[in-house]
Protein backbone atom coordinates (compact mmCIF):
# COMPACT_ATOMS: atom_id res chain seq x y z
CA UNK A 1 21.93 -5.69 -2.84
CA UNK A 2 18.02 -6.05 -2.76
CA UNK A 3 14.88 -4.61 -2.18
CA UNK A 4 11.95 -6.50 -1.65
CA UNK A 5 8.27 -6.21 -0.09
CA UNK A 6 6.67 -8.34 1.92
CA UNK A 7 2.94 -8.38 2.61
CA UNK A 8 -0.53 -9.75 3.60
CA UNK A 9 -3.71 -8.56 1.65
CA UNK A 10 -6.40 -7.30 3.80
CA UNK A 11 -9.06 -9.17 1.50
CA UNK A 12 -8.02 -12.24 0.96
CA UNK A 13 -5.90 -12.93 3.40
CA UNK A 14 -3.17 -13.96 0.86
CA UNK A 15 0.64 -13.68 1.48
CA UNK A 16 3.02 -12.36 -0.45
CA UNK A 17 7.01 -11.60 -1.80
CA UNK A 18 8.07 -9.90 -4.60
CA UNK A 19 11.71 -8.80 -4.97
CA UNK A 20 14.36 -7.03 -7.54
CA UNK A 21 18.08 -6.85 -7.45
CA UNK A 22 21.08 -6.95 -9.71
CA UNK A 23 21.97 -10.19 -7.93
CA UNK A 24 21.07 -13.41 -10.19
CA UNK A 25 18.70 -15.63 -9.18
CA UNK A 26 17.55 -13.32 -6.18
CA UNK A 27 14.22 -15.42 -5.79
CA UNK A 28 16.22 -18.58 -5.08
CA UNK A 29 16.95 -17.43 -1.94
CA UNK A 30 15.16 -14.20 -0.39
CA UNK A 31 10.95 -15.21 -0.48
CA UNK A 32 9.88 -17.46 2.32
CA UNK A 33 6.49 -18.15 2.45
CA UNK A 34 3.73 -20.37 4.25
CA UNK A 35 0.10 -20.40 4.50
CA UNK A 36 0.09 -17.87 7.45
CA UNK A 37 3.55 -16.29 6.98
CA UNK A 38 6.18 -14.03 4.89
CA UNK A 39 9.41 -12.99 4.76
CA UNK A 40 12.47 -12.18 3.08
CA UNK A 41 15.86 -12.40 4.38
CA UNK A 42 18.73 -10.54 2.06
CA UNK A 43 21.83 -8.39 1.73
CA UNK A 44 24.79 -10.78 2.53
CA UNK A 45 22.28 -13.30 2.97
CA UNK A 46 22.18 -15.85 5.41
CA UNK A 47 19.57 -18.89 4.05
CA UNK A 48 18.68 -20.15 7.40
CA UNK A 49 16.66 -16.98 8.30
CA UNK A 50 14.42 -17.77 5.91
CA UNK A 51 14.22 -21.49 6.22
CA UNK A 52 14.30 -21.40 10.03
CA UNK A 53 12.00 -18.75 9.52
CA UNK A 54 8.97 -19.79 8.10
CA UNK A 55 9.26 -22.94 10.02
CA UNK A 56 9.17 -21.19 13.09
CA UNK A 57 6.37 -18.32 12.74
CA UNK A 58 4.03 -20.52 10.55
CA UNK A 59 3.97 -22.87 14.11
CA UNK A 60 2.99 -19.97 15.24
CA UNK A 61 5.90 -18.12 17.34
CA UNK A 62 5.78 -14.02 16.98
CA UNK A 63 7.73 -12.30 14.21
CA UNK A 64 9.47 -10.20 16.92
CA UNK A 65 10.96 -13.11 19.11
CA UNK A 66 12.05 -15.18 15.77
CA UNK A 67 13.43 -11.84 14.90
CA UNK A 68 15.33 -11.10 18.09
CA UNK A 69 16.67 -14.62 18.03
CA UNK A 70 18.23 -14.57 14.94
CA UNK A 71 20.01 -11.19 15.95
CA UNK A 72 21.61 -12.69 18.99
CA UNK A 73 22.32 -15.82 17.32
CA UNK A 74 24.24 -14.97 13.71
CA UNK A 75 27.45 -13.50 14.53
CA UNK A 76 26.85 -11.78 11.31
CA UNK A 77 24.17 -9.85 12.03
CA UNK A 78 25.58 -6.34 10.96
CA UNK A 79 25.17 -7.58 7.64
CA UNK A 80 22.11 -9.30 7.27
CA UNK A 81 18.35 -7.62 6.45
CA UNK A 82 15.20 -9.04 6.77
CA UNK A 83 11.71 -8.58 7.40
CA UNK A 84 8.41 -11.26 7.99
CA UNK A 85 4.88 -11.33 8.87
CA UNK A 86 3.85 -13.47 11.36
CA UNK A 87 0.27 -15.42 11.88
CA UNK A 88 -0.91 -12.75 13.55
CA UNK A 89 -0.47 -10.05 11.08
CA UNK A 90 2.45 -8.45 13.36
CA UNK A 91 5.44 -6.85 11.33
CA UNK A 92 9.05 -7.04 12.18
CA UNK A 93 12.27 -5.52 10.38
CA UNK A 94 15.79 -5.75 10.40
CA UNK A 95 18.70 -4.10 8.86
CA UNK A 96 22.34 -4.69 10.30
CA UNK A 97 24.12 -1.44 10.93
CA UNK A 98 26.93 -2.91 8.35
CA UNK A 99 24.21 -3.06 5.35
CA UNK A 100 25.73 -1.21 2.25
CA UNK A 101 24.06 2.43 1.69
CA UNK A 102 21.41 2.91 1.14
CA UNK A 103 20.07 0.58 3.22
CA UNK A 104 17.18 0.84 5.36
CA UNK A 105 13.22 -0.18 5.31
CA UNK A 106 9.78 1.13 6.05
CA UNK A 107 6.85 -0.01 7.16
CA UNK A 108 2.72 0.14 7.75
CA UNK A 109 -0.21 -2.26 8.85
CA UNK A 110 0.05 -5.41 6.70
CA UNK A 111 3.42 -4.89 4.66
CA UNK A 112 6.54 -4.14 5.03
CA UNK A 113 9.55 -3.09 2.05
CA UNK A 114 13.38 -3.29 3.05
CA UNK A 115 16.57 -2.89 0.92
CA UNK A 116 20.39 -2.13 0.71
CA UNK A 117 23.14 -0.47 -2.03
CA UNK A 118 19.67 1.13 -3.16
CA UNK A 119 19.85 5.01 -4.63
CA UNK A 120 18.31 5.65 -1.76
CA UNK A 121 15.61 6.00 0.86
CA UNK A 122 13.04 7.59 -2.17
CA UNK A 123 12.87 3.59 -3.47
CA UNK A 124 11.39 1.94 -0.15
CA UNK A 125 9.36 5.47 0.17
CA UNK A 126 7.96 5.13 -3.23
CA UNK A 127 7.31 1.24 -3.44
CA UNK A 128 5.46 1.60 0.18
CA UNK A 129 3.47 4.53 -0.94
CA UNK A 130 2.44 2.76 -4.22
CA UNK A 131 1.63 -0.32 -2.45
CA UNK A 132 -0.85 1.36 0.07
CA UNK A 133 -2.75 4.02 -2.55
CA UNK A 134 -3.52 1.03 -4.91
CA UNK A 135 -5.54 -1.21 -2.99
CA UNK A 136 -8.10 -1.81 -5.43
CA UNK A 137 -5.82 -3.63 -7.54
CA UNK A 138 -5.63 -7.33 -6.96
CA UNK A 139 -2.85 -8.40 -4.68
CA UNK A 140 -0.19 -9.30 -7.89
CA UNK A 141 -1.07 -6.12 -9.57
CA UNK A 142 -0.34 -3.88 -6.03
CA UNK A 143 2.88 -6.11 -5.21
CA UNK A 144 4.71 -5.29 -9.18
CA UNK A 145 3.03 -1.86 -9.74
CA UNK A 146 4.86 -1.10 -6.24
CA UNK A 147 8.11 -2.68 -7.28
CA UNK A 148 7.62 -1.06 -10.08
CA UNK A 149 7.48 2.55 -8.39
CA UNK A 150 10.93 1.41 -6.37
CA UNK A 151 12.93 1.00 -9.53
CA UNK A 152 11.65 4.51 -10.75
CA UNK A 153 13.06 6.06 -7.82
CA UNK A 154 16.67 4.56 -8.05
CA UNK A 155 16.24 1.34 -7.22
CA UNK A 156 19.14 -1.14 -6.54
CA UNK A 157 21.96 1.03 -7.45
CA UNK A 158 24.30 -1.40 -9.24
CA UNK A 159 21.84 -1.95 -11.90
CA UNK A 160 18.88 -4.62 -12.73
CA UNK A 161 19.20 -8.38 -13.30
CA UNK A 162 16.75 -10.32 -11.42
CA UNK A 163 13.47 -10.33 -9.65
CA UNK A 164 10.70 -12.69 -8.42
CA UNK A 165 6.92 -12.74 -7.06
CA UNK A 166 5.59 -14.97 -4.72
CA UNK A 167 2.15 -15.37 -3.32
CA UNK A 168 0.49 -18.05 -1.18
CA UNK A 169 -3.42 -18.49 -0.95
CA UNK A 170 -3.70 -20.15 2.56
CA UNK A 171 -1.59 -22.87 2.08
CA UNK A 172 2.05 -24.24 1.93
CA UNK A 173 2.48 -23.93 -1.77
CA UNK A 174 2.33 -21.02 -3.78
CA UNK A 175 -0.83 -19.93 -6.01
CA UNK A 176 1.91 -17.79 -8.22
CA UNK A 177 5.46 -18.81 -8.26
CA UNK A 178 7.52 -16.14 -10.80
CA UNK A 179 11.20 -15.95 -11.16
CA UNK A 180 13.04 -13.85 -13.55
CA UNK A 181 16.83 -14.91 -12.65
CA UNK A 182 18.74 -13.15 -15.31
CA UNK A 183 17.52 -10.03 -17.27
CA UNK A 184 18.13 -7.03 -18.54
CA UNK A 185 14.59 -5.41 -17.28
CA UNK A 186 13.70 -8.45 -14.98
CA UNK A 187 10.37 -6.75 -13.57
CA UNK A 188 8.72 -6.01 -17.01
CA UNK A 189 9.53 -9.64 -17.45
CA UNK A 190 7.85 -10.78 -14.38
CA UNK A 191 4.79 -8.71 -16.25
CA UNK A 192 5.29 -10.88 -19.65
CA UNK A 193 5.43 -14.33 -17.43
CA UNK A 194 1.78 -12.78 -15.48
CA UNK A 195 0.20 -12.03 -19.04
CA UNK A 196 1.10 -16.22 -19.62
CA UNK A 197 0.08 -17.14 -16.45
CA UNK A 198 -3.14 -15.40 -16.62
CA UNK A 199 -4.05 -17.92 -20.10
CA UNK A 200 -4.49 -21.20 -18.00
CA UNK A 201 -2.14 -21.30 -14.71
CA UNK A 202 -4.12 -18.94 -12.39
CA UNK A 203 -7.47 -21.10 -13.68
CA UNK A 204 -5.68 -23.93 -12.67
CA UNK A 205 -4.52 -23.06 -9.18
CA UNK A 206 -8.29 -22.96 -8.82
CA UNK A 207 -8.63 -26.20 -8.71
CA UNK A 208 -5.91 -27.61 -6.56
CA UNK A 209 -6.29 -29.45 -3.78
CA UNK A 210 -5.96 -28.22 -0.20
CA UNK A 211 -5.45 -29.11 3.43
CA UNK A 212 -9.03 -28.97 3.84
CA UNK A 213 -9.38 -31.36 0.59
CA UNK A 214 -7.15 -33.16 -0.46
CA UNK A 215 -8.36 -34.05 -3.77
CA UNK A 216 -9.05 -30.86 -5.07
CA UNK A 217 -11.03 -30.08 -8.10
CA UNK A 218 -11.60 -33.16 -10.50
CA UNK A 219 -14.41 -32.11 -12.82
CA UNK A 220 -12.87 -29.87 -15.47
CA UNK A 221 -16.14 -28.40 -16.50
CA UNK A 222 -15.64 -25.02 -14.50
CA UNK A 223 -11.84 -24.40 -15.09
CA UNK A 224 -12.76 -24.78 -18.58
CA UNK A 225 -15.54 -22.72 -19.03
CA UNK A 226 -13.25 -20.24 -16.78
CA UNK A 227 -10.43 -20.40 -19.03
CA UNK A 228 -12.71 -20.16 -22.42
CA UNK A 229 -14.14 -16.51 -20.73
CA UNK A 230 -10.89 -15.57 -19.70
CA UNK A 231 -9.73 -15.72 -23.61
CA UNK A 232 -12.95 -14.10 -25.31
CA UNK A 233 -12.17 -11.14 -22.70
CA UNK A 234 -8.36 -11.09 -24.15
CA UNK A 235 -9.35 -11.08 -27.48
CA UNK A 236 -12.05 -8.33 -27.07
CA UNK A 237 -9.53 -6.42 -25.31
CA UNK A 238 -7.07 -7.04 -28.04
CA UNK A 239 -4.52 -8.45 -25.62
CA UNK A 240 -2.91 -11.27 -27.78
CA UNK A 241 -0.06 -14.15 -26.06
CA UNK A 242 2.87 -13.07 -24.88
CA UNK A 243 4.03 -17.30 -24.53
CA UNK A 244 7.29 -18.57 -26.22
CA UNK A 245 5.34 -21.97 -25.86
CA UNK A 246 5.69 -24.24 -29.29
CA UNK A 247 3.01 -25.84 -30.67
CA UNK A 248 3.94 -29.78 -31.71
CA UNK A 249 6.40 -29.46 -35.12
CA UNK A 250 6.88 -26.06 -34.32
């Protein structure tokens, strides 16, 4: 009932999920992600992959035998996709033989896109090929342009309701976090919530604290400065707020 991608960027290092389906609140339950992991567990969904998951391969066990595991273990295996990247960059994918048609996935060095009841196999085609000829973009802007590419081929084939984006920058908690859980064209909405994003909250995640330190950023004077260039460039671009944010009395 899904499609989703999952992938590492090659420059950064960053991981990443974004996924669409006429399923609500698909992002609740399909992105798993770590500081040195991915994945995305879907069609009749079992949870644990996921949380299991990421547990296991960001301690550092091999996508493959976390994969074959859960395969031998869930007696409902026929019905389950998934696919992860491991700490080592190594790919794995699953799709039960029971998945709904279309169902199926393909794959290439760093990423990975899967799905079921899609059109068909043009939508994992197109969102992989769109991924891999646009990597000049920054990582968000390859992850929903290729998304974007899988709808325009078919897409889920029940329709459009939900979709979410997920990216990690080297540690446990995401750098981007969006979820669009019911909506009538749910990834032009995860490109509204970006535009609102891009004001202050990427700035922010700047400045958070890490692993490494754990007290982050404290002097404002960069993110400020960052933000304040960030808004001339909007307005000389004519890009104006796409926010639903109130001002106080309003």
């Amino acid at each position: 009932m899904t499609y989703s991608i999952v992938a590492r960027d090659r420059q950064s290092g960053d991981f990443g999920v974004a996924v669409a389906s006429r399923f609500f609140a698909v992002g609740s339950l399909v992105p798993h992600i770590r500081h040195n992991m991915a994945l995305a567990t879907q069609a009749f969904v079992n949870p644990m992959w996921g949380v299991e998951g990421a547990q296991r391969l960001s301690a550092g066990e091999s996508a493959s035998v976390v994969m074959a595991d859960f395969v031998e273990r869930d007696g409902g295996q026929a019905i389950r996709q998934a696919h992860m990247i491991d700490a080592f960059g190594h790919s794995v994918v699953h799709t039960g033989s029971d998945c709904i048609d279309w169902a199926g996935h393909a794959m290439a060095q760093g990423v990975s896109v899967a799905g079921n009841m899609l059109a068909g196999p043009e939508v994992v085609e197109h969102t992989l090929s769109c991924y891999l000829d646009n990597e000049k973009l920054s990582f968000y802007e390859r992850l929903i342009t290729a998304m974007e590419a899988g709808e325009a081929a078919g897409g889920d084939k029940r329709g459009r309701q939900a979709a979410a984006l997920k990216i990690h920058s080297g540690q446990d908690y995401p750098t981007l976090d969006l979820r669009v859980d019911d909506h009538a064209d749910p990834l032009a909405e995860l490109r509204r919530l970006h535009s609102v994003a891009d004001e202050r909250a990427v700035h922010f995640a700047q400045t958070f604290a890490t692993a490494e330190n754990f007290s982050g950023t404290t002097d404002r004077t960069e993110l400020d400065r960052s933000i304040a260039e960030r808004e001339a460039q909007r307005a000389r671009d004519g890009i104006v707020s796409r926010s639903f944010a109130t001002e106080p009395g309003g």
